[in-house]
Protein backbone atom coordinates (compact mmCIF):
# COMPACT_ATOMS: atom_id res chain seq x y z
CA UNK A 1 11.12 -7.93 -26.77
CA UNK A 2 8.22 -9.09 -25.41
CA UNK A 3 7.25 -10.98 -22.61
CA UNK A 4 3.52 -12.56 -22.22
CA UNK A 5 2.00 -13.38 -18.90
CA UNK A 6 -0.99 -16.22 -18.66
CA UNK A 7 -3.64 -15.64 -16.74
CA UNK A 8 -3.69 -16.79 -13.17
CA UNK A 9 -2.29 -15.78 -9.73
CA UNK A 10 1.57 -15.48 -9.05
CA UNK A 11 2.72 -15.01 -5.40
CA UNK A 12 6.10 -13.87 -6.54
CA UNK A 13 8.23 -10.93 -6.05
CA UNK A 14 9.19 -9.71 -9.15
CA UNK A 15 12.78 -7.70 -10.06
CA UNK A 16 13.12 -6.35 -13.32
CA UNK A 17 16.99 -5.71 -13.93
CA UNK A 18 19.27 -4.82 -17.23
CA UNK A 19 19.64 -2.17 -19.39
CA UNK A 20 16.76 -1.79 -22.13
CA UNK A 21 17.07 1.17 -24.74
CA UNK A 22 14.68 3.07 -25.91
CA UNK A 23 15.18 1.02 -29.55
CA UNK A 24 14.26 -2.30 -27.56
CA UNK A 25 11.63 -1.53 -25.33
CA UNK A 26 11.00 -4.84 -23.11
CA UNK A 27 7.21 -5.17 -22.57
CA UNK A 28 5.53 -7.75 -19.97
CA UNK A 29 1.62 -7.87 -20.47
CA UNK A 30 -0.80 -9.87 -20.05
CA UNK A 31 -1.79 -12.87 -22.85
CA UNK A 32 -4.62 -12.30 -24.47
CA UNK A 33 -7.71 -11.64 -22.53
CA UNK A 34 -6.18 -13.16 -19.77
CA UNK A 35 -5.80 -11.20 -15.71
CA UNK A 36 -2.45 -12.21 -14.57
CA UNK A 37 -2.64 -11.65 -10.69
CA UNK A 38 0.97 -10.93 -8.65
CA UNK A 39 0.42 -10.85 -5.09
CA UNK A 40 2.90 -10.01 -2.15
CA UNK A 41 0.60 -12.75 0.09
CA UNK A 42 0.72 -16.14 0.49
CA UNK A 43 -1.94 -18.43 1.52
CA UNK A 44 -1.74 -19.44 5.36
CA UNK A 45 -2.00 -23.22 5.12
CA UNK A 46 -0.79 -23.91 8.94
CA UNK A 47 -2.48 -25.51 11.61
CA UNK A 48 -5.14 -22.63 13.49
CA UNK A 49 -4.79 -22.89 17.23
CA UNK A 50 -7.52 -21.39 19.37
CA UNK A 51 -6.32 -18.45 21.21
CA UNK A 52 -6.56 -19.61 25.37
CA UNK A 53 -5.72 -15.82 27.09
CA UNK A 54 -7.43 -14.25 30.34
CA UNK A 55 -10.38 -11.93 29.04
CA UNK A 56 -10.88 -12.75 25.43
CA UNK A 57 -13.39 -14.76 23.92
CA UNK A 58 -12.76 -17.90 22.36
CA UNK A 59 -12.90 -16.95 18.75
CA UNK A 60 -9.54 -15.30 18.33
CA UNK A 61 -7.48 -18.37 16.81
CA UNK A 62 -3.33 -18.01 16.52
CA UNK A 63 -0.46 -18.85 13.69
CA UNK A 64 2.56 -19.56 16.08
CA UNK A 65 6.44 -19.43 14.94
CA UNK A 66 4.77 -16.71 12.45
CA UNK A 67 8.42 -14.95 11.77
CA UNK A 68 6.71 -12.07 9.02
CA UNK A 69 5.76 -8.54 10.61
CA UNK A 70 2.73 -9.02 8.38
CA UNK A 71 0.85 -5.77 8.12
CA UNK A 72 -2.41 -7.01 6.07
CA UNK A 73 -4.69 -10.63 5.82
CA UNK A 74 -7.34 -11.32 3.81
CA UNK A 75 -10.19 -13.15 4.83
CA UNK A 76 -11.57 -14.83 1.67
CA UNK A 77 -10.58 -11.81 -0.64
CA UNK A 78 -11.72 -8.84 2.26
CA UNK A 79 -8.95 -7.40 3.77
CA UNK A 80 -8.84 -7.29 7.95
CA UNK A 81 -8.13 -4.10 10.13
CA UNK A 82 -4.41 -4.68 11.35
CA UNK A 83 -4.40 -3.45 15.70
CA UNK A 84 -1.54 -2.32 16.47
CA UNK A 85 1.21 -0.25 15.05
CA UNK A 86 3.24 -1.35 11.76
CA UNK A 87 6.32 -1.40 13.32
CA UNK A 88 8.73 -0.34 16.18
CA UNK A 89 9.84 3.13 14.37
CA UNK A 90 5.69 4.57 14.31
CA UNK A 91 5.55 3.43 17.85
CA UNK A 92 8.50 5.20 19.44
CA UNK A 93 7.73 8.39 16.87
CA UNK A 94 4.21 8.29 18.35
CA UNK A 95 5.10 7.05 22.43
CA UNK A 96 7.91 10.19 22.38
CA UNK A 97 6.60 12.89 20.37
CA UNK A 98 3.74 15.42 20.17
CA UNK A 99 0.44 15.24 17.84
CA UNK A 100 3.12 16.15 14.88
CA UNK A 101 5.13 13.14 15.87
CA UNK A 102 2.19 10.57 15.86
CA UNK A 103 2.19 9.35 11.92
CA UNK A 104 -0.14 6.62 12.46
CA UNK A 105 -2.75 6.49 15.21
CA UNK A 106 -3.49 2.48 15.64
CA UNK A 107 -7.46 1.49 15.61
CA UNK A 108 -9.55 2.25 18.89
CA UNK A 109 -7.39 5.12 19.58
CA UNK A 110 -6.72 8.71 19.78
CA UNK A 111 -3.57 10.58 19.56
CA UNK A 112 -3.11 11.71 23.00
CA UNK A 113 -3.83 8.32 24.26
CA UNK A 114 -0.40 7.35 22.12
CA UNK A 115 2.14 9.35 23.95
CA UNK A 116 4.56 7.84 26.79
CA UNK A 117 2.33 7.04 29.59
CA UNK A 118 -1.12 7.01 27.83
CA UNK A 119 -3.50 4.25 28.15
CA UNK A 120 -2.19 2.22 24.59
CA UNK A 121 1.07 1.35 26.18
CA UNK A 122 -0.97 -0.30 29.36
CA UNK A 123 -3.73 -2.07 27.51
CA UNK A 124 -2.96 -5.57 26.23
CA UNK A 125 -3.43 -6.05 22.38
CA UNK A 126 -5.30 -9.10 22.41
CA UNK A 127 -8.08 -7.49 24.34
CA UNK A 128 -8.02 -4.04 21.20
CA UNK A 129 -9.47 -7.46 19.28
CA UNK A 130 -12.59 -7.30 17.37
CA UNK A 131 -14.39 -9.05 14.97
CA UNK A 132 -12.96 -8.56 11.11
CA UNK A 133 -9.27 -7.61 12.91
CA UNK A 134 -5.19 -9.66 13.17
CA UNK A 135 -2.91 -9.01 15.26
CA UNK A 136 1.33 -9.99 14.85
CA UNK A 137 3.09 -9.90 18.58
CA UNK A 138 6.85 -9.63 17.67
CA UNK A 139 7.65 -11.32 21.29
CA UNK A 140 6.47 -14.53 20.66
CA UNK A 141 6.50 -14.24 16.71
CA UNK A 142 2.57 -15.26 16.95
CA UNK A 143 -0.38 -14.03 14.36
CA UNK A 144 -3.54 -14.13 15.53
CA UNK A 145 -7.10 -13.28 13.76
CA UNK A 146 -10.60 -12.63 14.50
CA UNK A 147 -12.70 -13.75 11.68
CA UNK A 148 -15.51 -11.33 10.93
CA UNK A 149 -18.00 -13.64 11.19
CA UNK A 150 -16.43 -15.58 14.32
CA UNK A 151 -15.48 -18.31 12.59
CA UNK A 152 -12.70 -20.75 12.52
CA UNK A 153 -10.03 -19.28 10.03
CA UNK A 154 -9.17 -23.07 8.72
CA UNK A 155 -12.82 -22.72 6.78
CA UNK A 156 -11.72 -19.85 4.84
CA UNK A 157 -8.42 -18.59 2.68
CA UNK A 158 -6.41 -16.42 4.69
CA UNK A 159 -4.19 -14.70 2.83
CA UNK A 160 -1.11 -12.64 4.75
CA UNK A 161 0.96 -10.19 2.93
CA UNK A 162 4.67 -11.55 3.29
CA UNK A 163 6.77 -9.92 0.20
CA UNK A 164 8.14 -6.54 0.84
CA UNK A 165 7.31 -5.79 -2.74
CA UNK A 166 5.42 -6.85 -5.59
CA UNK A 167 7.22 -5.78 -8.32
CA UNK A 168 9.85 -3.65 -9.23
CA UNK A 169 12.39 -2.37 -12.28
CA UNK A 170 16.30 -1.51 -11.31
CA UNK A 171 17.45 1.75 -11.34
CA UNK A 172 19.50 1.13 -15.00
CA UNK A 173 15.73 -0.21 -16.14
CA UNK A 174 14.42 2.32 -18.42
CA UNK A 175 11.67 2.41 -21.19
CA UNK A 176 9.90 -0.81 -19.41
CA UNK A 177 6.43 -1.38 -20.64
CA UNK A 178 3.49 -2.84 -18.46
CA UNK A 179 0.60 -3.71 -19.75
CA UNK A 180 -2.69 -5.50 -18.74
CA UNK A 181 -1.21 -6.42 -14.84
CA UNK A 182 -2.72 -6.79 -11.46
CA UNK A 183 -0.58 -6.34 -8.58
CA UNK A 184 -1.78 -6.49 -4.93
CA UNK A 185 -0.59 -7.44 -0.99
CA UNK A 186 3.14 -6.04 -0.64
CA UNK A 187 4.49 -5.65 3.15
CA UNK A 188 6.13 -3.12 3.54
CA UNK A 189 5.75 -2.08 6.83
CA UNK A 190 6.59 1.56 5.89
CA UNK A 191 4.91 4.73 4.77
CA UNK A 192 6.20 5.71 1.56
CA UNK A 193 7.76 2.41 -0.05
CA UNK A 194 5.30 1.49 -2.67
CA UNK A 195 4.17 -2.34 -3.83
CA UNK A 196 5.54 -1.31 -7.55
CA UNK A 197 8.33 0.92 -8.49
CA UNK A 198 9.42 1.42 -12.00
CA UNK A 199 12.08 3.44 -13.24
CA UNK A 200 12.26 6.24 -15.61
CA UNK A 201 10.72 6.77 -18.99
CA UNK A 202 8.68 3.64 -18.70
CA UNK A 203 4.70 3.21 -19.57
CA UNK A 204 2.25 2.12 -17.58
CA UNK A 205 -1.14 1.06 -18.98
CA UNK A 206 -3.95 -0.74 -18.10
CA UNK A 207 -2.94 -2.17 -15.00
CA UNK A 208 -4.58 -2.51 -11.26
CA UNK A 209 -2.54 -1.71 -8.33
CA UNK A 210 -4.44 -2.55 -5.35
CA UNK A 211 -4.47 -3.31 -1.64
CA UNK A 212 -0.58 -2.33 -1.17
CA UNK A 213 0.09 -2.04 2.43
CA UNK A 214 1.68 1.70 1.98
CA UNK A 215 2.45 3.17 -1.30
CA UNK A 216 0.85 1.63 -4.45
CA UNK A 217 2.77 3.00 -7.41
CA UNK A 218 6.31 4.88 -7.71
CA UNK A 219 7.00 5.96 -11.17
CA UNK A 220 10.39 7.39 -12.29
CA UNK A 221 10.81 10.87 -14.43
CA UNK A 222 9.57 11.15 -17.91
CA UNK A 223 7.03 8.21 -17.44
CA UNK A 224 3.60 7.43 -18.37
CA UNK A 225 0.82 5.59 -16.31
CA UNK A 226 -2.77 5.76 -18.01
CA UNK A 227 -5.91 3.72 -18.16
CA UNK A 228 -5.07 2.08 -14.60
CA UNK A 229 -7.05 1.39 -11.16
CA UNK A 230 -5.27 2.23 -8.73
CA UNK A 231 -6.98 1.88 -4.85
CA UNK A 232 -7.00 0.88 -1.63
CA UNK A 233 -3.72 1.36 -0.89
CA UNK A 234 -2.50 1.81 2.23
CA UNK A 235 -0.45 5.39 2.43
CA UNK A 236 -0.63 7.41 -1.18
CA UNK A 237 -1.97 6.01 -4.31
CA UNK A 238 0.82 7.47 -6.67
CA UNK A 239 4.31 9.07 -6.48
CA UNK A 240 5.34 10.75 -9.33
CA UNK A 241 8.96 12.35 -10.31
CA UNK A 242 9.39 14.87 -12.54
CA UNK A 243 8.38 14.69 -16.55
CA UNK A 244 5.68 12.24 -15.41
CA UNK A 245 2.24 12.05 -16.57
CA UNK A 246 -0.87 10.70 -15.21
CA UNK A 247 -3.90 9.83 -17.74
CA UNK A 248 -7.36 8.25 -18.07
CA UNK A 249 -6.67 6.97 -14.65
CA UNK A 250 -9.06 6.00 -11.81
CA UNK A 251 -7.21 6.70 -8.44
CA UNK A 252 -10.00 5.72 -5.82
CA UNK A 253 -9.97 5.05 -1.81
CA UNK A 254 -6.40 5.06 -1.25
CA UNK A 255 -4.65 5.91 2.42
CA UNK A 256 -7.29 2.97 3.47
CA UNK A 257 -5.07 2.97 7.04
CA UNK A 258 -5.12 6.05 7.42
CA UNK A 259 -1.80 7.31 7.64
CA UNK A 260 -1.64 11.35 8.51
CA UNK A 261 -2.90 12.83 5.46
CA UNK A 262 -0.42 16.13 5.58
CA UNK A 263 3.20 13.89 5.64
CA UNK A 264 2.53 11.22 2.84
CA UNK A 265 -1.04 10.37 1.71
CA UNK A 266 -4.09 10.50 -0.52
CA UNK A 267 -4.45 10.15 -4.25
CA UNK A 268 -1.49 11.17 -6.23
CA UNK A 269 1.32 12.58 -5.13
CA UNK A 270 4.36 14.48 -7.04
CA UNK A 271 7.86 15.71 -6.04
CA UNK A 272 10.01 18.95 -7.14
CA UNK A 273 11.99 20.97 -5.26
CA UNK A 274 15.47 19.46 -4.46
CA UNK A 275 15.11 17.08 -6.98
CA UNK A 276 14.74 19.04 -10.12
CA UNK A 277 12.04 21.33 -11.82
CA UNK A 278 9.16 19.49 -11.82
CA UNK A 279 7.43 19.53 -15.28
CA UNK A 280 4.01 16.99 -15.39
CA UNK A 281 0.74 16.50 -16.85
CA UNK A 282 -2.41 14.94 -14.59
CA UNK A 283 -5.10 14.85 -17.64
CA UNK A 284 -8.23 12.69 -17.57
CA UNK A 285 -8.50 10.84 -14.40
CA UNK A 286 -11.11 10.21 -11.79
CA UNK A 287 -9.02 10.79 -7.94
CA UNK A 288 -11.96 10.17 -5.73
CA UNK A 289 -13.19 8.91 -1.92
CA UNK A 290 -9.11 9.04 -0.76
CA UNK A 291 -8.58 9.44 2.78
CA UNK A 292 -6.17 12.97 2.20
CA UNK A 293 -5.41 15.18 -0.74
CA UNK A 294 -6.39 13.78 -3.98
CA UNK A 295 -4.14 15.59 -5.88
CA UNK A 296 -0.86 16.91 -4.29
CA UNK A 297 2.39 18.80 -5.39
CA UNK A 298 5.50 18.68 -2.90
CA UNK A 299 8.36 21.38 -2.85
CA UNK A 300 7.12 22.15 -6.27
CA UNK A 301 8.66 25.79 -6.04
CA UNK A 302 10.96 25.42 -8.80
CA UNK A 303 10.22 26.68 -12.58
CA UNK A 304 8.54 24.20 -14.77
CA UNK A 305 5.09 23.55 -16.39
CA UNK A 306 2.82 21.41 -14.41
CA UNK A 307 -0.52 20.45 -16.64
CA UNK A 308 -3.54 19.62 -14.56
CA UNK A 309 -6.78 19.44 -16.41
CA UNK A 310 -10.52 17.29 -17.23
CA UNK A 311 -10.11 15.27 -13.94
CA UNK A 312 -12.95 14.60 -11.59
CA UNK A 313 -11.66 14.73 -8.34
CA UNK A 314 -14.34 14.61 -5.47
CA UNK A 315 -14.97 13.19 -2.10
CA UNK A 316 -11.06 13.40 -1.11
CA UNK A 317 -10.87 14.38 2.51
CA UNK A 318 -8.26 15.85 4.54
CA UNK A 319 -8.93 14.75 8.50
CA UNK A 320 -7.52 17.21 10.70
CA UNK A 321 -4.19 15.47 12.70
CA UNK A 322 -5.79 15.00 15.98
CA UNK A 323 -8.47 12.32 15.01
């Protein structure tokens, strides 16, 4: 069976459940020519409130009742930078632990200014504001945003990520075929749950996973991704399980929040170890300008061939922990 997709955006989250065979592979592409968009955001069409607060300037403008943990917006297609942490769980990991605790170091700071008693847990939020920046206080369930240009948010589309994924295929879900998707903006407000998960011995192919708040792509065992984009993702590009291969490819700029690059970051990422002999093939791909390794086996101390040849992978940096 097949399943064709017109062009056009869908804010939608997506679950893909039943129990294809390998005989009846269900396929979802795009129609035609056509770039079906599925994004995790909606468009903020409230009322903007200018932001009245002792010591910041009057171009910080507010979404209140805002109930979402939101952990990306979108300022006419350009993403903002998010102050703050994601969530409760990076904070106390960060405000009771050592350099090895701190996961995520929110922007304008430094590690050792994370820990209990440092200056981040005395400074007010509203005043780590700058231009091109948001900012959700869980107290008062408020969002607030600095355009880049200072300008009234109401003139532009704001997009906020909302959907905690994008799209995603059930565990029973095998053989699924993608083709000819973009998928952008989940919310996860994790490190390692990714925007699109799909389960095993499924392909992959010519899709664009992009702007994911943590993870981009999961794939299960024995499946196939080639001829994709896949960038800007917030933690790792792509997590692969064992049997899965990776072709013609271009895995570019992802960990854009800069997550620590040693616990769950960079390009591509694959597992062995406890769950199996990991057997996979990286061929073909370009895994460049990531922020951590760009190419990265985990517990893979088990028997099994791993096939890793004819990529370009360049500009990937590792930054040491205490940046």
């Amino acid at each position: 069976d097949t399943i064709y997709v017109r062009g056009g955006t869908y804010r939608e989250y997506v679950m893909i459940d039943g129990s294809p065979s390998r005989i009846d592979r269900v396929r979802i592409q795009a129609h035609s020519n056509e770039i079906p968009v599925i994004k995790g955001s909606d468009v903020i069409t409230g009322k903007w409130v200018r932001a009245i607060h002792p010591g910041i300037p009057g171009t910080i403008y507010k979404q209140t009742n805002w109930v979402w943990n939101t952990q990306q917006i979108f300022d006419d297609g350009v993403a903002m930078q998010q102050i703050g942490f994601p969530s409760t769980y990076f904070a106390e990991m960060a405000r009771t632990g050592t350099a090895a605790e701190v996961w995520y170091t929110p922007y304008g700071y430094k590690w050792w200014e994370l820990t209990n008693g440092g200056r981040y847990w005395t400074r007010d939020r509203l005043k780590d504001m700058t231009n091109g920046t948001f900012y959700w206080c869980s107290t008062n369930s408020t969002l607030y945003v600095w355009c880049k240009d200072n300008s009234d948010p109401s003139k532009s589309i704001i997009e906020a990520s909302v959907r905690y994924t994008i799209l995603q295929s059930g565990t029973n879900v095998n053989f699924l075929h993608l083709k000819g998707l973009s998928m952008r903006h989940s919310n996860t407000a994790s490190l390692n749950s990714p925007g699109v998960s799909i389960a095993s011995a499924s392909l992959l192919e010519n899709c664009n996973i992009e702007y994911c708040d943590a993870a981009g792509l999961q794939v299960g065992g024995s499946s196939t991704t080639r001829y994709c984009k896949i960038s800007h993702n917030g933690s790792v590009g792509v997590g692969g399980a064992d049997g899965s291969t990776i072709q013609r490819c271009t895995i570019v700029s992802n960990n854009l929040r800069q997550f620590r690059p040693d616990v769950h970051a960079g390009g591509i990422k694959t597992y062995g170890g406890m769950w199996g002999d990991i057997q996979c093939t990286i061929e073909s791909n370009e895994v460049a300008w990531n922020w951590g390794a760009g190419i990265w086996f985990d517990m893979c101390d088990q028997e099994g061939p791993i096939l890793v040849r004819n990529n370009y992978v360049h500009d990937n940096q590792t930054i040491p922990t205490t940046k």
